[in-house]
C-alpha atoms as a PDB file:
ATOM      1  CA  UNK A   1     -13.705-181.600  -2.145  1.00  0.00           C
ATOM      2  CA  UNK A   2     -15.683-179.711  -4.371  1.00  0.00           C
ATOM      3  CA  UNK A   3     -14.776-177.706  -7.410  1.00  0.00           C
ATOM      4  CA  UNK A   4     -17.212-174.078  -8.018  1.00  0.00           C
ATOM      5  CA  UNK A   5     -16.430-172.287 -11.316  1.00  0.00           C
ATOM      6  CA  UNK A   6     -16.116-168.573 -10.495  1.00  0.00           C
ATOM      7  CA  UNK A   7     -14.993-164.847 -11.030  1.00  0.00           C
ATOM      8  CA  UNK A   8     -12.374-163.174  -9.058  1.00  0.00           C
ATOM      9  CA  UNK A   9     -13.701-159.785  -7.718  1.00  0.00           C
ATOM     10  CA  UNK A  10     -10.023-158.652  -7.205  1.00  0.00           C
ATOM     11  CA  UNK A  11     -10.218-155.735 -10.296  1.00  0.00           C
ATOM     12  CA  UNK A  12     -11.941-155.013 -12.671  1.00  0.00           C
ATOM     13  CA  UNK A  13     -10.984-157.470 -14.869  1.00  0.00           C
ATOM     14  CA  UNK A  14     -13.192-160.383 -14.446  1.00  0.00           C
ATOM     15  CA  UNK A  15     -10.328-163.141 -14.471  1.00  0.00           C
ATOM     16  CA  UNK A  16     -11.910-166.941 -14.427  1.00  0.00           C
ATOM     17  CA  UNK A  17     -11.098-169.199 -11.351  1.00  0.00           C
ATOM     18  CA  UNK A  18     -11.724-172.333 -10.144  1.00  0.00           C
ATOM     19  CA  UNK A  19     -12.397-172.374  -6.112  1.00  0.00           C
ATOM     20  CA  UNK A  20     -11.765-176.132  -4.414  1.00  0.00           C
ATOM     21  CA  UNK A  21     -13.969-176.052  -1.419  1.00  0.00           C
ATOM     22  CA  UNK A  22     -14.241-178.592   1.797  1.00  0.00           C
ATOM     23  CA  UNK A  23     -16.301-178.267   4.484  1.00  0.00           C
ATOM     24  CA  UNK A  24     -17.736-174.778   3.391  1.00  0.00           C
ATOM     25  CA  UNK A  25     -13.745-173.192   3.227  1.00  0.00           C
ATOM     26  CA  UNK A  26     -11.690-172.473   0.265  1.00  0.00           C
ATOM     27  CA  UNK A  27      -9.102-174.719   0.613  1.00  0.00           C
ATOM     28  CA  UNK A  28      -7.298-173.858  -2.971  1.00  0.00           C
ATOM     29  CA  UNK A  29      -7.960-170.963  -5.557  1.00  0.00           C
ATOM     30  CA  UNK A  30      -6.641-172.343  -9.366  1.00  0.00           C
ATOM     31  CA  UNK A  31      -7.018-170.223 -12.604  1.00  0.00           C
ATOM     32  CA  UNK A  32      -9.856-171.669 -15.045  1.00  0.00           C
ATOM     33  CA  UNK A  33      -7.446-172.599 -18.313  1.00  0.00           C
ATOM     34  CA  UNK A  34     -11.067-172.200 -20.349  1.00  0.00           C
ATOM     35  CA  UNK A  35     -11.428-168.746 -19.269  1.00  0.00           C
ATOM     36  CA  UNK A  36     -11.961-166.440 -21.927  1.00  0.00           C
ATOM     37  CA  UNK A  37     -10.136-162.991 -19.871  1.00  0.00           C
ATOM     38  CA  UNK A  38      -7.157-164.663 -18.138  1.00  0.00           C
ATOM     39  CA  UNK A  39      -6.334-168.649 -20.400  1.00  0.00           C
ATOM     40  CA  UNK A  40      -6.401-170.276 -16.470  1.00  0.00           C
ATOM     41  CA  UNK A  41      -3.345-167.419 -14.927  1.00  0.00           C
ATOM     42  CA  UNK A  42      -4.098-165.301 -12.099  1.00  0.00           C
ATOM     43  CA  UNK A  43      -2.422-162.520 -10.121  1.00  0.00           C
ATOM     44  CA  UNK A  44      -1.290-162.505  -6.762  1.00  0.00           C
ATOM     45  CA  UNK A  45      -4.381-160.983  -5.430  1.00  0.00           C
ATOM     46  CA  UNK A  46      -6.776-163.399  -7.380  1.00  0.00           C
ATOM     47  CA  UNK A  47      -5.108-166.154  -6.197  1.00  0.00           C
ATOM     48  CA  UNK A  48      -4.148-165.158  -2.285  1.00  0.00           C
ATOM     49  CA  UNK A  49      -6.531-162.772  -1.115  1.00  0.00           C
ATOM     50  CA  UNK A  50      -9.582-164.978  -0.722  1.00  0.00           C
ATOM     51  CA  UNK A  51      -7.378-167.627   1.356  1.00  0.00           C
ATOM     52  CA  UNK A  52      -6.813-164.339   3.871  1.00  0.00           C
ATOM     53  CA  UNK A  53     -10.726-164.396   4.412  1.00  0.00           C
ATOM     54  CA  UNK A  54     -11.092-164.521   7.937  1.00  0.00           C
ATOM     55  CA  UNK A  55     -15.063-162.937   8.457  1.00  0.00           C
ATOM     56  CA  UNK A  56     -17.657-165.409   9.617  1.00  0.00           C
ATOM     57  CA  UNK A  57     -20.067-166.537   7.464  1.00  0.00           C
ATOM     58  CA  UNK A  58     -23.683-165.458   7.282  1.00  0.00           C
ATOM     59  CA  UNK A  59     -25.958-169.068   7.887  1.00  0.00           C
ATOM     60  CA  UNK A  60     -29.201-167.966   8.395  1.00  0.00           C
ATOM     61  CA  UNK A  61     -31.391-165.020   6.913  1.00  0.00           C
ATOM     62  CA  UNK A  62     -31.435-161.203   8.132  1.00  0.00           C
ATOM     63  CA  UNK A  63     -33.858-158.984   7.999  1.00  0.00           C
ATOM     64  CA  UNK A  64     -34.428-155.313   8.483  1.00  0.00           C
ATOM     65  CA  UNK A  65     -36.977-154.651  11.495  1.00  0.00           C
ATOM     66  CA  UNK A  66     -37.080-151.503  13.653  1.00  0.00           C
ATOM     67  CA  UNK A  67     -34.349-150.344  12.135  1.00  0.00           C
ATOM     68  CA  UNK A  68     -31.669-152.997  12.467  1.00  0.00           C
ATOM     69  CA  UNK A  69     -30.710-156.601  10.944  1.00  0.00           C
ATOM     70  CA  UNK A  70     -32.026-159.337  12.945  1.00  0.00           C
ATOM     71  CA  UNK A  71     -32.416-163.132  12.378  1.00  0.00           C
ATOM     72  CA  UNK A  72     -35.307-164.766  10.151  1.00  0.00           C
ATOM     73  CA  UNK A  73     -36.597-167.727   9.047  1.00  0.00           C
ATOM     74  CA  UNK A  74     -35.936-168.521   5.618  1.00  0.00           C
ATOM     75  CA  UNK A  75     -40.129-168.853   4.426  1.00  0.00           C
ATOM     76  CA  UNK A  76     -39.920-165.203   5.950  1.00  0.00           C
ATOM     77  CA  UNK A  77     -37.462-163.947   4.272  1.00  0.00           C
ATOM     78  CA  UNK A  78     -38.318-165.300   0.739  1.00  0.00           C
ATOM     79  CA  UNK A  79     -41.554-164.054   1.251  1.00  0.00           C
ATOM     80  CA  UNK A  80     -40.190-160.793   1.541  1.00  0.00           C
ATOM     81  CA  UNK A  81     -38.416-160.890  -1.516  1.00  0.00           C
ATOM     82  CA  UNK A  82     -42.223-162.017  -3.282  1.00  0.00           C
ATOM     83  CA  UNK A  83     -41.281-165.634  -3.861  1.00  0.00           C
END
């Protein structure tokens, strides 16, 4: 289990979360009690919505060519972006 630090994207608001992830899936979503906006509570859709998150994941680069996304190779695609 891992533990990422982040910022629900629920409102406007900007509440402080915590995210507990294994295996590259949020298994539990807990208020940050150091957060400055929301003292560690959330609302329904801060803490719920994420788990709902059904879309598979993006796990390798796209790029635009001829007009639509296809695959890339990561040295290709961050030398795109000028790095």
């Amino acid at each position: 289990m891992t533990q990422i630090k982040s910022v629900c994207v629920g409102c406007s608001v900007g509440c402080s979360l915590n995210l507990i992830v294994h295996d590259n899936r949020i298994v539990r979503i807990e208020g940050d009690w150091d957060g400055a906006v929301n003292h560690g509570l959330l609302c329904e859709h801060g803490r719920y919505d994420p788990m709902q998150n059904t879309h598979d994941r993006i796990t390798t680069p796209l790029m635009r060519k001829n007009g639509k996304l296809e695959p890339a190779t990561w040295d290709e695609a961050l030398g795109a972006c000028g790095r």
